[in-house]
C-alpha atoms as a PDB file:
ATOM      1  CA  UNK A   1      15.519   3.980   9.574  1.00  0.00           C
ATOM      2  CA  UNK A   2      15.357   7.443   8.508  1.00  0.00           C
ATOM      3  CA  UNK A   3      12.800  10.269  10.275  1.00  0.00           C
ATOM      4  CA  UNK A   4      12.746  12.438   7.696  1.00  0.00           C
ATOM      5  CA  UNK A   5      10.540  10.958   4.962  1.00  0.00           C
ATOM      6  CA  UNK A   6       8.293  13.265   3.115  1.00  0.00           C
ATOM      7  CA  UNK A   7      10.672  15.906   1.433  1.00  0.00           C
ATOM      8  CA  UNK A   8       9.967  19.340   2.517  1.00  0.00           C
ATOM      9  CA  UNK A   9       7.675  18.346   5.509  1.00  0.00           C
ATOM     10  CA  UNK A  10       8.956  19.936   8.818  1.00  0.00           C
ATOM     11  CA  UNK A  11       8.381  16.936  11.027  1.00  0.00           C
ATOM     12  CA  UNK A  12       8.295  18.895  13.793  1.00  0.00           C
ATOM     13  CA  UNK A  13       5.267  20.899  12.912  1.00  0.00           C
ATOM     14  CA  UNK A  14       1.774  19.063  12.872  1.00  0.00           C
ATOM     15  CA  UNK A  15       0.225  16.491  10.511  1.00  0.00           C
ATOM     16  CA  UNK A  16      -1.266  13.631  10.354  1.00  0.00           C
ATOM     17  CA  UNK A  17       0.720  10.227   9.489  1.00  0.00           C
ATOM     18  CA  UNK A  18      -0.434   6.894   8.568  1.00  0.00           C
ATOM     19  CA  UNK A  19       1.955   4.779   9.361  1.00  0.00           C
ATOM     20  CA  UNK A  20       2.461   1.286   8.438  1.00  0.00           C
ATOM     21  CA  UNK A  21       5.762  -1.269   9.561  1.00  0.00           C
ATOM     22  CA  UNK A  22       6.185  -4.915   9.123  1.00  0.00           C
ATOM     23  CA  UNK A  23       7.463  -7.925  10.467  1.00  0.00           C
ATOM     24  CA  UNK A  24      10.241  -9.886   9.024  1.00  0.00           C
ATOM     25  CA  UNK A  25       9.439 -12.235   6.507  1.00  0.00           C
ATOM     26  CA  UNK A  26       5.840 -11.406   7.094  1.00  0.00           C
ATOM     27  CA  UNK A  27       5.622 -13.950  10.224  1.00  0.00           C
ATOM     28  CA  UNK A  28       1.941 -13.915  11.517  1.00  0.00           C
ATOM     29  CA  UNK A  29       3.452 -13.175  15.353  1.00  0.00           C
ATOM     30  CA  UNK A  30       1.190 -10.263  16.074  1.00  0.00           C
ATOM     31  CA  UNK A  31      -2.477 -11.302  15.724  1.00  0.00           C
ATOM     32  CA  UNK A  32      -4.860 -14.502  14.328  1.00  0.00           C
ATOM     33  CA  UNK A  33      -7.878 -13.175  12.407  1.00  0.00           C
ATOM     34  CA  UNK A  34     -11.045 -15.344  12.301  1.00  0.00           C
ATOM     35  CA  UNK A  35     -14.485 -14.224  10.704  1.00  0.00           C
ATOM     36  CA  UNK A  36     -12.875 -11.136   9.979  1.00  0.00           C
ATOM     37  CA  UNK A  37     -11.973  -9.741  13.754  1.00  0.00           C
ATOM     38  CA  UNK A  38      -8.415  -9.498  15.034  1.00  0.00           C
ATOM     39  CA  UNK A  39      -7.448 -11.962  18.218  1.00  0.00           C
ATOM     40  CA  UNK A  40      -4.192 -10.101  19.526  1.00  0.00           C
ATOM     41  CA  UNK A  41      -1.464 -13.107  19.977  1.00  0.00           C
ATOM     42  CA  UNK A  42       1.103 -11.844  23.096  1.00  0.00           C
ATOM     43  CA  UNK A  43       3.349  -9.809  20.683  1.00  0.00           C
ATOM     44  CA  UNK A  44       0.321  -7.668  19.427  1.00  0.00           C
ATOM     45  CA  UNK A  45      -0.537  -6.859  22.768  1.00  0.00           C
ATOM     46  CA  UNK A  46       2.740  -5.989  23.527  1.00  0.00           C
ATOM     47  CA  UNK A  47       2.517  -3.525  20.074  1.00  0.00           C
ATOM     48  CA  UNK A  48      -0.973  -1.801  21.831  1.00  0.00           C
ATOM     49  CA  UNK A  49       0.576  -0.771  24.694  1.00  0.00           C
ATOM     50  CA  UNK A  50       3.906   0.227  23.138  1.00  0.00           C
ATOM     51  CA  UNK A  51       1.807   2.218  20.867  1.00  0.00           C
ATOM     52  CA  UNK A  52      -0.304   4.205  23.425  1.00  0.00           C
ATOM     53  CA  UNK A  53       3.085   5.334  24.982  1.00  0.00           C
ATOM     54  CA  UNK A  54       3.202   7.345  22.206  1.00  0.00           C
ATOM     55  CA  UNK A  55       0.757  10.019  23.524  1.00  0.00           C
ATOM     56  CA  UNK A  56       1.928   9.539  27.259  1.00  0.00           C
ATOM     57  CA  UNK A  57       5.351  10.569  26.490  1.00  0.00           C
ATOM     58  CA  UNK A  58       4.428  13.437  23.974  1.00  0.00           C
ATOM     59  CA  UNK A  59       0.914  14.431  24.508  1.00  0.00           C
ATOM     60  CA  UNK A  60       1.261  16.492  21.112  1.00  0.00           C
ATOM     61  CA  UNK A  61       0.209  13.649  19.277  1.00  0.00           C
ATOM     62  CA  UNK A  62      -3.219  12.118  18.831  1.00  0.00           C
ATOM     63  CA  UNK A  63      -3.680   8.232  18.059  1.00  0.00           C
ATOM     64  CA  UNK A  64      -6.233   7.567  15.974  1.00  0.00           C
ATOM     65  CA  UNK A  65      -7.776   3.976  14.744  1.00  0.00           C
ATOM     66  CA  UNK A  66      -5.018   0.835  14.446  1.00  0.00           C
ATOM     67  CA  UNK A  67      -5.319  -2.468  12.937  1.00  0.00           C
ATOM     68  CA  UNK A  68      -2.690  -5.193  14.071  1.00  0.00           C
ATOM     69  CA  UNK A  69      -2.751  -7.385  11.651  1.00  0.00           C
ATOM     70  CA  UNK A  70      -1.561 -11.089  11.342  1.00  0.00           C
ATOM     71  CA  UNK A  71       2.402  -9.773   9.718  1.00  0.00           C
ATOM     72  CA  UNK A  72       1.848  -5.680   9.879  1.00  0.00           C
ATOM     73  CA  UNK A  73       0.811  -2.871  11.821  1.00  0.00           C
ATOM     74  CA  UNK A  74      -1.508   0.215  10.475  1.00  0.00           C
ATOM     75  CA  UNK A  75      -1.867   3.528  13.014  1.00  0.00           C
ATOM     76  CA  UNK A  76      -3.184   6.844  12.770  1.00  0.00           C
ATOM     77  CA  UNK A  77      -0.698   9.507  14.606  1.00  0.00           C
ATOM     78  CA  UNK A  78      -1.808  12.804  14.689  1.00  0.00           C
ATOM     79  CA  UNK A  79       0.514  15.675  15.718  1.00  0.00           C
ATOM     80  CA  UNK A  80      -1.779  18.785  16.657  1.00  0.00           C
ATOM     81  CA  UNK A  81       0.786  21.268  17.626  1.00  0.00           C
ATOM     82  CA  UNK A  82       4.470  20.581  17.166  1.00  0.00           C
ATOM     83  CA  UNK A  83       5.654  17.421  18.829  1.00  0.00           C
ATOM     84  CA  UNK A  84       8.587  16.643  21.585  1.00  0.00           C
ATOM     85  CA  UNK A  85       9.930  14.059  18.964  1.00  0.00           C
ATOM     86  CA  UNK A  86       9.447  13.334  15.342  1.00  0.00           C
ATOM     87  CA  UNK A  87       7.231  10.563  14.423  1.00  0.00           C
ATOM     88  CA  UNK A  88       9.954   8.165  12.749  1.00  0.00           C
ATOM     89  CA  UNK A  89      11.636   8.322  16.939  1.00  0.00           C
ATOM     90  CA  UNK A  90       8.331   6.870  17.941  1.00  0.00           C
ATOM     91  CA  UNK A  91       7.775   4.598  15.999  1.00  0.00           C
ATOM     92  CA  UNK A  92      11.872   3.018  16.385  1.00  0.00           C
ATOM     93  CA  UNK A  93      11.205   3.188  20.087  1.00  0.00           C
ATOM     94  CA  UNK A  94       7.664   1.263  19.684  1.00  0.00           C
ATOM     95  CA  UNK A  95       9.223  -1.198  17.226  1.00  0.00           C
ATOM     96  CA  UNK A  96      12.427  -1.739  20.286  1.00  0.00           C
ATOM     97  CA  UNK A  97       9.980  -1.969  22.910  1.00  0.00           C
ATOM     98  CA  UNK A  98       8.365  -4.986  21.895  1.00  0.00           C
ATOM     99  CA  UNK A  99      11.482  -6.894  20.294  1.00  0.00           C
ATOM    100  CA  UNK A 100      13.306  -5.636  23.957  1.00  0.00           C
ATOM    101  CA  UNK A 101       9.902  -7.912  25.602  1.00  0.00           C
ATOM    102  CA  UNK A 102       9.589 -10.690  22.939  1.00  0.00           C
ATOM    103  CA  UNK A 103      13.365 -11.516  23.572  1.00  0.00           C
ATOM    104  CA  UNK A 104      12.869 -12.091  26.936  1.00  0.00           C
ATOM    105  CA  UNK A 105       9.760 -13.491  26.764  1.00  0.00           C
ATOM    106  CA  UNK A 106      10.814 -16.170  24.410  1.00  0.00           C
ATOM    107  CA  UNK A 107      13.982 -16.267  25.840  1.00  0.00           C
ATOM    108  CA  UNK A 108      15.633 -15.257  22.865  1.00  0.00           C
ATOM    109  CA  UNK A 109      18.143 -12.531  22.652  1.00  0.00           C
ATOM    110  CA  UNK A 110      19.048 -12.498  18.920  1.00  0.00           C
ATOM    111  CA  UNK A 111      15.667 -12.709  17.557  1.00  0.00           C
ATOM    112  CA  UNK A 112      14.577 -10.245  15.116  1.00  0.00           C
ATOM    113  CA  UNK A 113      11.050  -9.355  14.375  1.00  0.00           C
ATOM    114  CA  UNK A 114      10.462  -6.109  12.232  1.00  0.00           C
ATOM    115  CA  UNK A 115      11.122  -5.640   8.852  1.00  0.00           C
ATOM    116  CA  UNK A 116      13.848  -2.349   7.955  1.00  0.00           C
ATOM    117  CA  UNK A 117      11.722   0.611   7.631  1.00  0.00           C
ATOM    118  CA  UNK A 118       8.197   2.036   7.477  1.00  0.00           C
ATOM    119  CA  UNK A 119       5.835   3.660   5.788  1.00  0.00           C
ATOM    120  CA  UNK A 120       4.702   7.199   6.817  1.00  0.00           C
ATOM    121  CA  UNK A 121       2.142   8.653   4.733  1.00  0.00           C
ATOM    122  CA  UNK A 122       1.754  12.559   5.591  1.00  0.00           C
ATOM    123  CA  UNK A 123      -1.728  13.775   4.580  1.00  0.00           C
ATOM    124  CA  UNK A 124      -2.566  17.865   5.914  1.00  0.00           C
ATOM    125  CA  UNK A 125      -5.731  17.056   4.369  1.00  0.00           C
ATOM    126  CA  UNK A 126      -8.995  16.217   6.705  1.00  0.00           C
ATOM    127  CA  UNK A 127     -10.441  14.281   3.803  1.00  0.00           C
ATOM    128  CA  UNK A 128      -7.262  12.097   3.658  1.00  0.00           C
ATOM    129  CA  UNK A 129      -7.648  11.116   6.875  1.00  0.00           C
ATOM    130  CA  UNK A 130     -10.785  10.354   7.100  1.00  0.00           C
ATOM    131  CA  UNK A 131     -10.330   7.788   4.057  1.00  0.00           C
ATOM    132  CA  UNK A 132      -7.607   6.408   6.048  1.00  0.00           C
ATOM    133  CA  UNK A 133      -9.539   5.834   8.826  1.00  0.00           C
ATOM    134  CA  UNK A 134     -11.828   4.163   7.029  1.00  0.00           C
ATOM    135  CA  UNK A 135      -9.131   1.867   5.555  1.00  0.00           C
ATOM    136  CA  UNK A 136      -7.647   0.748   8.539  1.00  0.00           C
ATOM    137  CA  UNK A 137     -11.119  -0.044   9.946  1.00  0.00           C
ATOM    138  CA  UNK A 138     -11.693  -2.419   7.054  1.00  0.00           C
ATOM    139  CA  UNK A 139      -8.661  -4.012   7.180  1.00  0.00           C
ATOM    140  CA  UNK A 140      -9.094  -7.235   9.139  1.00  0.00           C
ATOM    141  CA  UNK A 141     -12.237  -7.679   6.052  1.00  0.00           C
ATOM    142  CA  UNK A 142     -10.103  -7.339   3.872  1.00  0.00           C
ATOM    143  CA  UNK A 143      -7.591  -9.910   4.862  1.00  0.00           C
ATOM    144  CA  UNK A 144      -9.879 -12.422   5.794  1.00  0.00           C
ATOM    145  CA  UNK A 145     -11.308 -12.116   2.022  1.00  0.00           C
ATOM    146  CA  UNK A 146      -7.686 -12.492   0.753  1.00  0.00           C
ATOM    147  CA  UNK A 147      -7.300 -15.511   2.676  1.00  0.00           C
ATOM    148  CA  UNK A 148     -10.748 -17.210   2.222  1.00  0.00           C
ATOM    149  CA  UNK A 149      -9.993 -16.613  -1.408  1.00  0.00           C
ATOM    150  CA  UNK A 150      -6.454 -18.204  -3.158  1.00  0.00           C
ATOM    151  CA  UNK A 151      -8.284 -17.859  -6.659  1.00  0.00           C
ATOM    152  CA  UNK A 152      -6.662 -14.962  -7.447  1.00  0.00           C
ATOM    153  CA  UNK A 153      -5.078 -16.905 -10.268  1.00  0.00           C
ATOM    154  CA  UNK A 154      -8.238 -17.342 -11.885  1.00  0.00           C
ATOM    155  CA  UNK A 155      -9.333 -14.651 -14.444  1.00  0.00           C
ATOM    156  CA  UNK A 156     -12.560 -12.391 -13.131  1.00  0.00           C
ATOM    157  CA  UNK A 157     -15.291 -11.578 -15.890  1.00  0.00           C
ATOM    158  CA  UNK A 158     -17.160  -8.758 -15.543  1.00  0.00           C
ATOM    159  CA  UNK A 159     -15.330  -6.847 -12.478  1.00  0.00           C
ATOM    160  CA  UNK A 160     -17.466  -3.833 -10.652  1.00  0.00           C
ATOM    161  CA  UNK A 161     -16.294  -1.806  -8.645  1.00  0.00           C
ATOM    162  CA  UNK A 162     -17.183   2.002  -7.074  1.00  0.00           C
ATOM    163  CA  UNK A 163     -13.717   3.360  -8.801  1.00  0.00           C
ATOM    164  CA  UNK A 164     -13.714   1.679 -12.141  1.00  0.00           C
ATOM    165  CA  UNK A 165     -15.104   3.349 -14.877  1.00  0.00           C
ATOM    166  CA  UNK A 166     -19.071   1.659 -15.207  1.00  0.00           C
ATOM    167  CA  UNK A 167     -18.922   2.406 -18.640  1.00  0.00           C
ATOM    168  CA  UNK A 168     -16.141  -0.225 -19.269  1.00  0.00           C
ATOM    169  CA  UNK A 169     -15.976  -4.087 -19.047  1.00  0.00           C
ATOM    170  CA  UNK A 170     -13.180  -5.146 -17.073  1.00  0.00           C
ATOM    171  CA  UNK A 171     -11.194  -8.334 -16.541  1.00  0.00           C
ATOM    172  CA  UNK A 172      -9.223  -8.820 -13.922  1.00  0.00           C
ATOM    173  CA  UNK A 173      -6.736 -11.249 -12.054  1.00  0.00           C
ATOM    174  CA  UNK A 174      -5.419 -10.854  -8.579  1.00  0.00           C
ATOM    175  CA  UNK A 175      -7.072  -8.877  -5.481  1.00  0.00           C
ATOM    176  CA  UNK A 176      -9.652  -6.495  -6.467  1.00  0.00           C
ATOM    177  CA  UNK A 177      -9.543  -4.891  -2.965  1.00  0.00           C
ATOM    178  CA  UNK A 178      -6.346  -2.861  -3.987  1.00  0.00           C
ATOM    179  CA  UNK A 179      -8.645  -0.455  -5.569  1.00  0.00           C
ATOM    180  CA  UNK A 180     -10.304   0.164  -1.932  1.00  0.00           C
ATOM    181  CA  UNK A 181      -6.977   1.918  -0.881  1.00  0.00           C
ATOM    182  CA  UNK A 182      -7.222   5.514  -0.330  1.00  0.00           C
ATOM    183  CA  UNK A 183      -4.087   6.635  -2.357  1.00  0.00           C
ATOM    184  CA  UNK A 184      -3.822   5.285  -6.260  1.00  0.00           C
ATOM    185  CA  UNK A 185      -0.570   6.964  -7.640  1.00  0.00           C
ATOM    186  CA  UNK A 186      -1.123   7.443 -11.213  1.00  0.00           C
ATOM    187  CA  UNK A 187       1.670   6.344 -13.855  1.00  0.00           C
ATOM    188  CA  UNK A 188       1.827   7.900 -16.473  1.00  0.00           C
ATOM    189  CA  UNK A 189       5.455   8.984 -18.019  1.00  0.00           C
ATOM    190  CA  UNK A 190       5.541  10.491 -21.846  1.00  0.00           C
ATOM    191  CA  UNK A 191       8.374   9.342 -23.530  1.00  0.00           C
ATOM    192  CA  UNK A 192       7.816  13.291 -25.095  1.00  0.00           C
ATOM    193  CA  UNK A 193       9.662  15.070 -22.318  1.00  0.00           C
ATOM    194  CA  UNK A 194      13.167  15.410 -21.639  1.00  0.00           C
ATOM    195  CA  UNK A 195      15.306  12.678 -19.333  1.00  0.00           C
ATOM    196  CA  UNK A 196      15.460  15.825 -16.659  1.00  0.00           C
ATOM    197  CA  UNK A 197      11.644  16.413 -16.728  1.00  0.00           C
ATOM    198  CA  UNK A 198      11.590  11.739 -16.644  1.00  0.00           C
ATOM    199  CA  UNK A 199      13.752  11.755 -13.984  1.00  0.00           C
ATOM    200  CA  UNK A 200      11.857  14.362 -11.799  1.00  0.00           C
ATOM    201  CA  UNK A 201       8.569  12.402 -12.577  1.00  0.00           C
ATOM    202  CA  UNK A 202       9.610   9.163 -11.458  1.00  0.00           C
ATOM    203  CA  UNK A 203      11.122  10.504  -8.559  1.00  0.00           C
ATOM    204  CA  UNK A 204       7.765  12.216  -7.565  1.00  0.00           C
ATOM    205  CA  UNK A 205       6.015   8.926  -8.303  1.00  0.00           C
ATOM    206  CA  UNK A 206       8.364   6.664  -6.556  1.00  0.00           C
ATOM    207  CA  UNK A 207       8.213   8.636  -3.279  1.00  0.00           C
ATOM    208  CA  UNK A 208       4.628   8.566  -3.302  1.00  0.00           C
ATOM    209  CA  UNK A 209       4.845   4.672  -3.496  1.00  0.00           C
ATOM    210  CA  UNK A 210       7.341   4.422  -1.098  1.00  0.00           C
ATOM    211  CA  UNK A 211       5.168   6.310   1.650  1.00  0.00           C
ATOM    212  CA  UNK A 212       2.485   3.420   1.298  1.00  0.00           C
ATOM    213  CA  UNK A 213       0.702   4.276  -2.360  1.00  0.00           C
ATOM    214  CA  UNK A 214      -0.211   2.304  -5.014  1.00  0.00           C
ATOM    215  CA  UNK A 215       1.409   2.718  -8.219  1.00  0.00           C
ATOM    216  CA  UNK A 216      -1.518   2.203 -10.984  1.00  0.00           C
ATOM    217  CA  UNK A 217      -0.535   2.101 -15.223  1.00  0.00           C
ATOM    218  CA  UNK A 218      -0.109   0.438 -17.993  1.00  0.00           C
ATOM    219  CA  UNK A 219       3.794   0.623 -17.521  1.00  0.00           C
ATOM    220  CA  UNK A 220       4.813   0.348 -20.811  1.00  0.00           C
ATOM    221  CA  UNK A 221       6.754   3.220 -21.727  1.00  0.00           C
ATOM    222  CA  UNK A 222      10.335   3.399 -20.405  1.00  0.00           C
ATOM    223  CA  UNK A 223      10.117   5.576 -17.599  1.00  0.00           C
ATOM    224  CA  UNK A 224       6.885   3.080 -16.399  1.00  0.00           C
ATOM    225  CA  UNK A 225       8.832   0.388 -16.492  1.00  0.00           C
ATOM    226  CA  UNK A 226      10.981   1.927 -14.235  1.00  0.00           C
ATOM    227  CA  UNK A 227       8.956   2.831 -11.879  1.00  0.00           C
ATOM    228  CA  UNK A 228       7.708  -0.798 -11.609  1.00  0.00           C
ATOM    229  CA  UNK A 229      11.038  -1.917 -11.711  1.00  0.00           C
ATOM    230  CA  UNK A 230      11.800   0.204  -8.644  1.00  0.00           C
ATOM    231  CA  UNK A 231       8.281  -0.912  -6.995  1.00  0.00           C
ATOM    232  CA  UNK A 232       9.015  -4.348  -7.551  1.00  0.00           C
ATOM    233  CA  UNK A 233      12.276  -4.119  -4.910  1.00  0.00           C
ATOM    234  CA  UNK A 234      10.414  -2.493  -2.169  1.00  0.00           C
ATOM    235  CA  UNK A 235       9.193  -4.945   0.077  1.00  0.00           C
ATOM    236  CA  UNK A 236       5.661  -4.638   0.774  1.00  0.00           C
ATOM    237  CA  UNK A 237       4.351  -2.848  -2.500  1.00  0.00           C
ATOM    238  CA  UNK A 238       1.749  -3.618  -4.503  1.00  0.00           C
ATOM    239  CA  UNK A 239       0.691  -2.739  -7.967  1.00  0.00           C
ATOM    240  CA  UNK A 240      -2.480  -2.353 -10.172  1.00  0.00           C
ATOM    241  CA  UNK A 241      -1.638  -2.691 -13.776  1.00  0.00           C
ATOM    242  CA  UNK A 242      -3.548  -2.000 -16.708  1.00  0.00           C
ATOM    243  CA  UNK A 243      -3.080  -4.445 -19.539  1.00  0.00           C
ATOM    244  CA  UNK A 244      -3.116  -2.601 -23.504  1.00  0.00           C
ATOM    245  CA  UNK A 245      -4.756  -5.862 -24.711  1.00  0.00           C
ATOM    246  CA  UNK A 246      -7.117  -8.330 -23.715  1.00  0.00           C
ATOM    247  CA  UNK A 247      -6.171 -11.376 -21.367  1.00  0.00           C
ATOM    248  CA  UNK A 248      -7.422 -14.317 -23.285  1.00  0.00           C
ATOM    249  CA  UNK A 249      -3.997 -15.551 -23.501  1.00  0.00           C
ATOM    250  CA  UNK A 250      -2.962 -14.105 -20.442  1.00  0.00           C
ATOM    251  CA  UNK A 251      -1.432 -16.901 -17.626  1.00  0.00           C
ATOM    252  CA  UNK A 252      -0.380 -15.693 -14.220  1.00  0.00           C
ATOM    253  CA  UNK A 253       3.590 -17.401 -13.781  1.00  0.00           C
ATOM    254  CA  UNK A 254       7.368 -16.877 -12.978  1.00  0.00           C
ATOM    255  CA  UNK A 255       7.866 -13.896 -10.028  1.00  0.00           C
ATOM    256  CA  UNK A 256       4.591 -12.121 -11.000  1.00  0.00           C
ATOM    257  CA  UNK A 257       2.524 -15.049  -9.599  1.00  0.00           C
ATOM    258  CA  UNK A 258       4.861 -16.001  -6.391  1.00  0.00           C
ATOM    259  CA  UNK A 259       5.737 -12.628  -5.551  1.00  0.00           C
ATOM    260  CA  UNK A 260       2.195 -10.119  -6.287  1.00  0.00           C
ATOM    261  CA  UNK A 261      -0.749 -12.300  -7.230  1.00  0.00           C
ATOM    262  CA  UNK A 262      -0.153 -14.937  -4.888  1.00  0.00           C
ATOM    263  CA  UNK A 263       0.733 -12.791  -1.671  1.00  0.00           C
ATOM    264  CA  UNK A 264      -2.830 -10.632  -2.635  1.00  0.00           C
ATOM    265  CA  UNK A 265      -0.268  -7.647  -3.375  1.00  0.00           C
ATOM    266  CA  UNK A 266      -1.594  -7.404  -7.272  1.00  0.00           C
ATOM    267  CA  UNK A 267      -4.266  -6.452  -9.573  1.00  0.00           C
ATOM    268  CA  UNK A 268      -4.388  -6.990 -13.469  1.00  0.00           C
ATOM    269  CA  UNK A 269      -6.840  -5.386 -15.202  1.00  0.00           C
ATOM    270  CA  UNK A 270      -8.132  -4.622 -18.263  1.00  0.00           C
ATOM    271  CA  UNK A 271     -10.615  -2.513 -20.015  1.00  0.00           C
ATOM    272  CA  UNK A 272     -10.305  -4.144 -23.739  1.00  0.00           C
ATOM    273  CA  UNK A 273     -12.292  -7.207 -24.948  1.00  0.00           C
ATOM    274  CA  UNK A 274     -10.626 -10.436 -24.330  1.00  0.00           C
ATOM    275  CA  UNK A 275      -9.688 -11.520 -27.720  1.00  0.00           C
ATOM    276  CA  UNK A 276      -7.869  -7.765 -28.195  1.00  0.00           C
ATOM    277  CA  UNK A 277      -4.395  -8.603 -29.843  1.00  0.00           C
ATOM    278  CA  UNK A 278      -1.450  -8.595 -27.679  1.00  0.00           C
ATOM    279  CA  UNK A 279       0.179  -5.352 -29.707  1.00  0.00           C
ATOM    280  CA  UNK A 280       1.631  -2.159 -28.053  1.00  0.00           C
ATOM    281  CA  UNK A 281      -0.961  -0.134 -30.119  1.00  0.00           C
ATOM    282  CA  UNK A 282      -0.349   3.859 -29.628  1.00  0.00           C
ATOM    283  CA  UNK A 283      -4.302   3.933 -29.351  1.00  0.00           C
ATOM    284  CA  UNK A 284      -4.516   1.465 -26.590  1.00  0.00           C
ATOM    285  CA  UNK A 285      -1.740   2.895 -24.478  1.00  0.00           C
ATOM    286  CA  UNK A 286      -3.231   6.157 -24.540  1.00  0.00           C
ATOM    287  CA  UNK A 287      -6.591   4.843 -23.510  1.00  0.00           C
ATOM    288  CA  UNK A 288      -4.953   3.132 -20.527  1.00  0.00           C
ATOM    289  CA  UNK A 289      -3.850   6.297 -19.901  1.00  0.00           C
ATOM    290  CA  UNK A 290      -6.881   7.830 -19.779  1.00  0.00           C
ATOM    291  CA  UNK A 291      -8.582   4.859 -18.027  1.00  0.00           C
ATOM    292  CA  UNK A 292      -5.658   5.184 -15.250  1.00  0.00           C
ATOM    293  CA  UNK A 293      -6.905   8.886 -14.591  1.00  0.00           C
ATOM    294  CA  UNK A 294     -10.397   8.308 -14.385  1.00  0.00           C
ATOM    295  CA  UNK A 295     -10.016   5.316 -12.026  1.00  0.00           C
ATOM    296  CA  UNK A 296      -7.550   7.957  -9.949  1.00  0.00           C
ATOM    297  CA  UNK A 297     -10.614  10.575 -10.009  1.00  0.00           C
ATOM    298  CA  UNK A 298     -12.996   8.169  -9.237  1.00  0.00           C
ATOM    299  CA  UNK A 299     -10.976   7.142  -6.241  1.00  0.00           C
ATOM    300  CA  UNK A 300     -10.996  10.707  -4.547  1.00  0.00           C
ATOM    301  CA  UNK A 301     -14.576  10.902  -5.600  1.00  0.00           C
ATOM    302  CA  UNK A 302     -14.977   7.791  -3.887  1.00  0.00           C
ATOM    303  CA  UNK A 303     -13.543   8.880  -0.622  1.00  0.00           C
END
């Protein structure tokens, strides 16, 4: 596990980080959630107080608002003057402190709980954290309307929502609640630019998604398919994709349902009529396109 994430962010300087770590094969060993509030089990409890160490041993940082959820942990960490250690130490140490208890308090010494890695998104923005916060606050909500509601395989009519465009009649499959997160990464690659200018896009794109964002595009051009490609092997993404045609014929099946739609990691959507042809039509990609900006605007509006 690296600690140097975000390129060309002095980690030793301040910022604010949203940070986000799993456990391993997304066991439910840290909390129960009923009616929407979080019961900590004895392994979240031992993530609270390995979490508030944090601040005790470098009083540079700040915690903000967590959520300890069933298989993942969410945390504000706020570095208002240049820390002791970088935040990526913390969080290894927090992550070693509770497997270090939960082998002895299970009595056993090879278990393994976390997942490799973390997510560390770096906003210098106020507004950015404040959506954030607000995220994490509603996160328990959210999972308890993932859970009280399997149907994601069953096609939505008619979907609102604050950040689609009103204007437009969508259809939908999978979670809808994706489009609550505060950071929509846009996907957009022209096949008119050069394979240096491609490569330098995706790059940009993918290291947005890999700090926690959610890729959203048609992903039909080669340099989108890449991208979800490369989404599709990181191991808690998630993905909004905009279908070019309508989804009359459209079944949910094969990897796409077991591993996105099912786990509430997943939202199709689509802006055309439901008996729209299933043809890569120049015009429909490029309204995608502009669909996948405004729904990006409207997001930061939203916030």
């Amino acid at each position: 596990m690296g600690t140097v994430r975000v390129r060309g962010h002095d980690y030793h300087a301040k910022g604010y980080y949203f940070i986000t770590f799993g456990t391993l094969n997304r066991q439910p060993w840290l909390s129960r959630i009923e009616r929407g509030k979080v019961f900590l089990e004895p392994a979240g409890e031992l993530l609270m107080d390995a979490w508030r160490k944090i601040a005790e041993e470098d009083p540079a940082y700040e915690l903000g608002v967590t959520a300890v959820m069933p298989d993942h942990f969410h945390g504000l960490a706020i570095a208002r003057r240049a820390p002791k250690y970088v935040i990526g130490t913390h969080v290894s140490r927090v992550e070693g402190r509770v497997l270090h208890a939960m082998r002895k308090l299970r009595n056993e010494p090879e278990l393994k709980m976390w997942e490799d890695g973390f997510y560390d998104y770096l906003s210098l923005d106020i507004k950015m954290l404040r959506a954030f916060e607000n995220y994490i606050a509603d996160n328990p909500a959210r999972w308890q309307l993932r859970h009280d509601h399997p149907e994601w395989f069953r096609k939505q009519y008619a979907l609102r929502h604050p950040r689609l465009p009103a204007e437009t009649t969508w259809t939908a499959y999978g979670d809808a609640t994706l489009l609550d997160h505060p950071c929509l990464v846009p996907v957009i690659v022209s096949t008119k630019i050069s394979e240096v200018e491609r490569s330098a896009r995706i790059a940009e794109i993918m290291a947005r998604i890999q700090q926690g964002g959610i890729p959203i595009g048609g992903f039909i051009s080669p340099g989108e398919r890449r991208v979800a490609e490369e989404t599709a092997s990181l191991p808690r993404a998630r993905i909004i994709t905009l279908e070019p045609w309508g989804l009359k014929r459209y079944k949910p099946g094969g990897s796409t349902a077991t591993r996105w739609l099912a786990s509430g990691r997943a939202l199709v959507l689509t802006g055309f009529a439901d008996d729209e042809p299933v043809k890569c039509r120049r015009s429909n990609c490029l309204k995608n396109n502009t669909w996948t900006a405004q729904i990006v605007a409207l997001n930061n509006k939203h916030e």
